[in-house]
C-alpha atoms as a PDB file:
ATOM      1  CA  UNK A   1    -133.265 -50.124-165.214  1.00  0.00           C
ATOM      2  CA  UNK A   2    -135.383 -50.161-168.591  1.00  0.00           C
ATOM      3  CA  UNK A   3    -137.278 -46.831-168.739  1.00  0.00           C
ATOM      4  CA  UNK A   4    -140.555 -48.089-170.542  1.00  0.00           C
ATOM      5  CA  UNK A   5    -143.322 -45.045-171.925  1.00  0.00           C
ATOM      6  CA  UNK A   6    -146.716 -45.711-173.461  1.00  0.00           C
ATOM      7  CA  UNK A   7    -146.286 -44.524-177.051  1.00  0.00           C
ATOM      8  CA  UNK A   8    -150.167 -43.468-177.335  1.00  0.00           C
ATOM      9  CA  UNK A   9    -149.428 -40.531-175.097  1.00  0.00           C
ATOM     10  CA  UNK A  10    -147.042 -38.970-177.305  1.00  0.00           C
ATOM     11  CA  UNK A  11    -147.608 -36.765-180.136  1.00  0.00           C
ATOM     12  CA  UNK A  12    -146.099 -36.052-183.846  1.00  0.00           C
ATOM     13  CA  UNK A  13    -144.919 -39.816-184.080  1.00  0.00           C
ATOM     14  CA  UNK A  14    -142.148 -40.217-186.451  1.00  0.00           C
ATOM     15  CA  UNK A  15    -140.198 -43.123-187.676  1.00  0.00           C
ATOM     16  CA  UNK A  16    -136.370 -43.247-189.053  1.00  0.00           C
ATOM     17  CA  UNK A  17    -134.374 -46.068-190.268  1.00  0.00           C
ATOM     18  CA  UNK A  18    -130.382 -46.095-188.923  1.00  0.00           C
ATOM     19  CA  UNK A  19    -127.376 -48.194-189.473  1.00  0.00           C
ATOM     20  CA  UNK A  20    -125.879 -48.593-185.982  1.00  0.00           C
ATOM     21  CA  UNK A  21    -122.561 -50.451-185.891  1.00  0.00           C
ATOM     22  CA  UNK A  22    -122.744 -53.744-184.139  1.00  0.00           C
ATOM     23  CA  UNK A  23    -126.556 -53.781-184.737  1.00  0.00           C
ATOM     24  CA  UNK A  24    -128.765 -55.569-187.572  1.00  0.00           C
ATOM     25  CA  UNK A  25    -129.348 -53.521-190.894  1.00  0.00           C
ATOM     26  CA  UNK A  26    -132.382 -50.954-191.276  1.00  0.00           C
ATOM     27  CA  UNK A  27    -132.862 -50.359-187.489  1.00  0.00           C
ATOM     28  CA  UNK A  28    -136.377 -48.557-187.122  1.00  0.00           C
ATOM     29  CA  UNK A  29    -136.518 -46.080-184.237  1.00  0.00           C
ATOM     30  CA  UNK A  30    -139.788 -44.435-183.291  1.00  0.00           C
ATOM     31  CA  UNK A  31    -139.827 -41.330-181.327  1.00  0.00           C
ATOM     32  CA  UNK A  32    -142.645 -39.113-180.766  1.00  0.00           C
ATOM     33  CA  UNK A  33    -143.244 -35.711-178.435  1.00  0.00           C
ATOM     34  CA  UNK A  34    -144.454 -35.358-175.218  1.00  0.00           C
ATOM     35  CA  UNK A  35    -144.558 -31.992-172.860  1.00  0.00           C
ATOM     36  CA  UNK A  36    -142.371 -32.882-169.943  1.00  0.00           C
ATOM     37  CA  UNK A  37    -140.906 -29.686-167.938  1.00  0.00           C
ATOM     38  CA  UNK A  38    -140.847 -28.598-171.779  1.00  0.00           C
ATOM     39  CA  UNK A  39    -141.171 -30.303-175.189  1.00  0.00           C
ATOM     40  CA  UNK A  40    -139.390 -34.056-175.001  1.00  0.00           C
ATOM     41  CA  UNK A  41    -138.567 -36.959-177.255  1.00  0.00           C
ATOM     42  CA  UNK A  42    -139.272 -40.100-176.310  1.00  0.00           C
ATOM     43  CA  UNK A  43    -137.463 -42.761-178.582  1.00  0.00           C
ATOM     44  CA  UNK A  44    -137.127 -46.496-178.926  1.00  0.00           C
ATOM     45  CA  UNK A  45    -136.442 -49.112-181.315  1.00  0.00           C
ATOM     46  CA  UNK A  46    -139.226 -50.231-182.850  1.00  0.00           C
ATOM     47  CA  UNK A  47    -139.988 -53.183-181.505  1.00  0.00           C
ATOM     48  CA  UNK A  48    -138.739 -52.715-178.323  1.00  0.00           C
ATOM     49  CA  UNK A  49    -140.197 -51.209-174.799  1.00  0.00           C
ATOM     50  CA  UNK A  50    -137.054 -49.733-173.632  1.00  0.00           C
ATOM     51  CA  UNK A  51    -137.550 -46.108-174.183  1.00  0.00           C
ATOM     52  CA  UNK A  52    -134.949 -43.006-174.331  1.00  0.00           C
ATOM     53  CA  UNK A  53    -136.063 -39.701-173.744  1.00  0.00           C
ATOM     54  CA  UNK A  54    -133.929 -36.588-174.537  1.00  0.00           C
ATOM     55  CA  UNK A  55    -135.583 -32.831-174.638  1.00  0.00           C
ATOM     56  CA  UNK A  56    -135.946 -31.756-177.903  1.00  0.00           C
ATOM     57  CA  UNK A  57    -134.091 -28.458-177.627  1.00  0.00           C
ATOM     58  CA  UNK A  58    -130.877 -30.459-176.176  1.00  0.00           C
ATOM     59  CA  UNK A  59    -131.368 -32.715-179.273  1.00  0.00           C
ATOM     60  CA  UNK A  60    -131.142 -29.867-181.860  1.00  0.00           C
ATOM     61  CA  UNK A  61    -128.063 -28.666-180.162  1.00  0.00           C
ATOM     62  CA  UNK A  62    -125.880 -31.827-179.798  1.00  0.00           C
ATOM     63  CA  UNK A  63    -127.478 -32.981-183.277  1.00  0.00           C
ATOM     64  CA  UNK A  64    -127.532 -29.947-185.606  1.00  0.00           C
ATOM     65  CA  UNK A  65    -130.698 -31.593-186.620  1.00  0.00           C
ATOM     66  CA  UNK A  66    -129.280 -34.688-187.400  1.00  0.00           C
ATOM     67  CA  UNK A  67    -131.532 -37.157-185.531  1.00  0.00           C
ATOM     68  CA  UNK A  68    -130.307 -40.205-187.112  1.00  0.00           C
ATOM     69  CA  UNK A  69    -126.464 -39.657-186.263  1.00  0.00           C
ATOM     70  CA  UNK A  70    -127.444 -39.198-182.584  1.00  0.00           C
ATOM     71  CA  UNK A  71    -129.964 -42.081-182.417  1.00  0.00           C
ATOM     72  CA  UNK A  72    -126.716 -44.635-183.740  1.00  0.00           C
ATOM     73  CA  UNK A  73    -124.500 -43.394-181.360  1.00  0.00           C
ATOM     74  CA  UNK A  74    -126.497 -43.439-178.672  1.00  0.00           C
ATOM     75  CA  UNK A  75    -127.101 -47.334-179.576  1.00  0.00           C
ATOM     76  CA  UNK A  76    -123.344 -47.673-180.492  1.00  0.00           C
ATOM     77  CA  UNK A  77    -122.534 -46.578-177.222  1.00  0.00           C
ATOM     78  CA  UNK A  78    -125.136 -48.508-175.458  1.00  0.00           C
ATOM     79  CA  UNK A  79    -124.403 -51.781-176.988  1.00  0.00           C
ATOM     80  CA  UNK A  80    -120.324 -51.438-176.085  1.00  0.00           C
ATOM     81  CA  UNK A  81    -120.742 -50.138-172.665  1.00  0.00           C
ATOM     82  CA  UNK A  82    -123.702 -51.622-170.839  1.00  0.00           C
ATOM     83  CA  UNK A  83    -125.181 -54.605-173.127  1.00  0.00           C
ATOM     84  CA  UNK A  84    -121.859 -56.476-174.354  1.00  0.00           C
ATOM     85  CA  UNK A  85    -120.374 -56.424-170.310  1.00  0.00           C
ATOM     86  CA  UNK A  86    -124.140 -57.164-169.344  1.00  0.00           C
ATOM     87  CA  UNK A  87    -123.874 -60.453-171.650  1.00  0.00           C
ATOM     88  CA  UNK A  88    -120.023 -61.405-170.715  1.00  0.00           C
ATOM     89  CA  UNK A  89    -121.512 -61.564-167.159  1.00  0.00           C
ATOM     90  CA  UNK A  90    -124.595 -63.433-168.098  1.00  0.00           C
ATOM     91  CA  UNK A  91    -127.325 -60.869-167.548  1.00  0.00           C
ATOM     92  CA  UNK A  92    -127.120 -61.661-164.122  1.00  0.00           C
ATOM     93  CA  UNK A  93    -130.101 -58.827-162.539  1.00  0.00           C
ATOM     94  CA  UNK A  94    -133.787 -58.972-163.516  1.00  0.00           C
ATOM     95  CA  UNK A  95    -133.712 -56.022-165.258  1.00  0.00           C
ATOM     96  CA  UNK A  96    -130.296 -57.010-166.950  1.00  0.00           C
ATOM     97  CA  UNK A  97    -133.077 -59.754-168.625  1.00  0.00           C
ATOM     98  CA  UNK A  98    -135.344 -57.333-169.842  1.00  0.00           C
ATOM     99  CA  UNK A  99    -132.788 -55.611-171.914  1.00  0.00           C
ATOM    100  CA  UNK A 100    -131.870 -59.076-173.751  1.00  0.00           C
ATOM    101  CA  UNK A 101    -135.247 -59.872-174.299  1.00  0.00           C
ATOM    102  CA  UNK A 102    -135.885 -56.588-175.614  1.00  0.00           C
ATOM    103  CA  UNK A 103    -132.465 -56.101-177.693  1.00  0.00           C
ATOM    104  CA  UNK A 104    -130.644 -59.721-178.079  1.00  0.00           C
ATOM    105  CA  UNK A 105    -132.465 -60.174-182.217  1.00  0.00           C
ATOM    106  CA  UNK A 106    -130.675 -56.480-182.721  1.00  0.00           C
ATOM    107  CA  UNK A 107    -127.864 -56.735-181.574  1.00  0.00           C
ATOM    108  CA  UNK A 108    -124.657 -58.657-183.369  1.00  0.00           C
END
């Protein structure tokens, strides 16, 4: 189920444009901080209301600071293994919905 977050609580806002394969050009993802059992990130496409979150320590370390690689893989991996079987089946939940209205002008 879409995880939404109200991007005026967070703090240190940043944007970054990716690449993701299978997505349109010059994605925009917005991710900001928030103090949640310890320093988070909550992340999104801009655009979007469907929100990641990931603490930022576990970031550095899968990352080696290299936010933008994990952001496109994590949307990479999204779109193959939960969107792409979610369309063959014709969205067929509620909440299956809100991720193609929130992702289907994206997503290739």
């Amino acid at each position: 189920m879409p995880h939404n977050c109200d991007f005026s609580t967070l703090h240190d806002i940043k944007e970054i444009s990716i690449n993701p394969k299978g997505w349109i050009e010059n994605i925009v993802i917005e991710y900001g901080i928030k103090d949640q059992i310890g320093p988070t990130y909550f992340w999104r496409v801009k655009g979007t209301k469907h929100t990641f979150v990931i603490p930022i320590s576990r970031l550095n370390f899968i990352s080696s600071g290299d936010y933008s690689k994990h952001f496109s893989t994590v949307l990479e991996n999204f779109r193959e293994e939960d969107y792409l079987q979610w369309k063959a089946t014709g969205f067929e939940a509620g909440w299956m919905q809100e991720y193609k209205s929130n992702y289907q002008k994206f997503i290739l």
